[in-house]
C-alpha atoms as a PDB file:
ATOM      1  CA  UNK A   1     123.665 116.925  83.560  1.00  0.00           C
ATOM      2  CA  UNK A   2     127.358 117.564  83.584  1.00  0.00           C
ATOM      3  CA  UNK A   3     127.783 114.601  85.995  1.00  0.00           C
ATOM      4  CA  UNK A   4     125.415 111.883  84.286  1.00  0.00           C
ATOM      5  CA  UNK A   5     127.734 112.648  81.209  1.00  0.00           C
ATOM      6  CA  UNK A   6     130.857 112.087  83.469  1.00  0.00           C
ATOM      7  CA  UNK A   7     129.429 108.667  84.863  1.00  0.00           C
ATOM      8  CA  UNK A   8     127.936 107.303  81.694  1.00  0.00           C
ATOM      9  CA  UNK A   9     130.690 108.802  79.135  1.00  0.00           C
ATOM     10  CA  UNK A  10     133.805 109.576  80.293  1.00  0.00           C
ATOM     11  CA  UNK A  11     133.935 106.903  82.737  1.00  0.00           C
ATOM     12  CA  UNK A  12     133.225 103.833  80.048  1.00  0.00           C
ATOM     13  CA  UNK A  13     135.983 105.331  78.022  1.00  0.00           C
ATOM     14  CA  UNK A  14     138.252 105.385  80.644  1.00  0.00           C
ATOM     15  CA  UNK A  15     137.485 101.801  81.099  1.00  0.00           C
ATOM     16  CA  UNK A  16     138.423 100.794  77.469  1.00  0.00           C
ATOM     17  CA  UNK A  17     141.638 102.601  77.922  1.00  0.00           C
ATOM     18  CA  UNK A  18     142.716 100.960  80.799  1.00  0.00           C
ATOM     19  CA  UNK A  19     141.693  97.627  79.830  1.00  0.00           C
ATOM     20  CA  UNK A  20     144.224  99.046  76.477  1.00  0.00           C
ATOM     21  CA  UNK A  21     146.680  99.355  78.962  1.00  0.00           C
ATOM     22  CA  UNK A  22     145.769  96.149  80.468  1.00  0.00           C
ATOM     23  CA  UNK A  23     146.485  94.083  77.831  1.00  0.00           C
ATOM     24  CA  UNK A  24     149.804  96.222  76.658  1.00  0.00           C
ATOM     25  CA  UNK A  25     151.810  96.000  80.167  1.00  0.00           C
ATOM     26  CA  UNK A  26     150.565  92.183  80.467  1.00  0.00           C
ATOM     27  CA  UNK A  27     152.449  91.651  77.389  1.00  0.00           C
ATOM     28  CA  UNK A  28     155.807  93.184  78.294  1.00  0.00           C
ATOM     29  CA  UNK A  29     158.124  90.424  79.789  1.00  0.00           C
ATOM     30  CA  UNK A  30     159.377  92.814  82.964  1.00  0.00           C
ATOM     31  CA  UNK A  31     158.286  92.317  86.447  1.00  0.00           C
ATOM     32  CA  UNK A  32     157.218  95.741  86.987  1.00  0.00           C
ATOM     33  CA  UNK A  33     154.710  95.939  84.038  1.00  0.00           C
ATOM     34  CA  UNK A  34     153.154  93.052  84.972  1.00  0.00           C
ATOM     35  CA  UNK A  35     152.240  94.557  88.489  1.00  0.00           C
ATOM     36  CA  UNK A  36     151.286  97.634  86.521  1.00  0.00           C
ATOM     37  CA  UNK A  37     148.810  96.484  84.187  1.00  0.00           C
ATOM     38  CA  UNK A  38     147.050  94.930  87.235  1.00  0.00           C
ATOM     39  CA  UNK A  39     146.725  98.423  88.210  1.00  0.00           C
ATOM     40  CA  UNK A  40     145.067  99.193  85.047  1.00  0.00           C
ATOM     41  CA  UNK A  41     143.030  95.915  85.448  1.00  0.00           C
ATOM     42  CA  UNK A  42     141.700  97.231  89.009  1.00  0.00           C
ATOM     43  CA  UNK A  43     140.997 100.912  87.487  1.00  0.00           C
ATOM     44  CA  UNK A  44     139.076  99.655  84.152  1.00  0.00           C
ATOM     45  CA  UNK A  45     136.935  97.532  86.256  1.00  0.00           C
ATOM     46  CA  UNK A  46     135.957 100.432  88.773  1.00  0.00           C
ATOM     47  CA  UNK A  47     135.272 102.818  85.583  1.00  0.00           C
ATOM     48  CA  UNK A  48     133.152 100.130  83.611  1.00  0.00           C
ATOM     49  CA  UNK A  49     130.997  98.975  86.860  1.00  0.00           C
ATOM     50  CA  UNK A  50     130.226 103.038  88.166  1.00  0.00           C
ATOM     51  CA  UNK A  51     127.663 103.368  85.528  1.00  0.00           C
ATOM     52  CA  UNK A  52     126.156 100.110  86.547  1.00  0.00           C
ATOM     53  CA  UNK A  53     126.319 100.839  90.288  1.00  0.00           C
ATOM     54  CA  UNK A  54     124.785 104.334  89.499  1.00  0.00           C
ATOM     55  CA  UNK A  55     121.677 102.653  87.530  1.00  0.00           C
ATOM     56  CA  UNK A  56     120.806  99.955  90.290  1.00  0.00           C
ATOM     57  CA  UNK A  57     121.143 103.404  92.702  1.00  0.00           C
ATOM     58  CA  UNK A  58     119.068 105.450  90.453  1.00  0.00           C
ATOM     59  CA  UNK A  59     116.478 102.188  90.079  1.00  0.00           C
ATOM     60  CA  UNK A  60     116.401 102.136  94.154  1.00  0.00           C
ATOM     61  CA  UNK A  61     115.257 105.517  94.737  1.00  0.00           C
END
């Protein structure tokens, strides 16, 4: 149980803070916070697909 509540909780809300973080860095004018909120870009859309990717898994077995 512990891990369904890590994949479908946690893991969404770390995508909404990243995406946060996104859209904070891409609006700073210096080089390296542009590169960094594509960072943040990569890591929200890992967290907010997992769930996703775990129900087409669960849906398979």
């Amino acid at each position: 149980m512990a891990a369904l509540g890590f994949f479908f909780i946690n893991l969404p809300c770390l995508a909404i803070v990243s995406f946060t973080c996104f859209a904070a860095c891409r609006a700073q004018q210096h080089r390296v916070f542009k590169g960094l909120a594509y960072v943040f870009l990569s890591v929200g859309i890992a967290c907010g697909l997992t769930p996703v990717a775990m129900l087409i898994w669960a849906a398979t077995l």
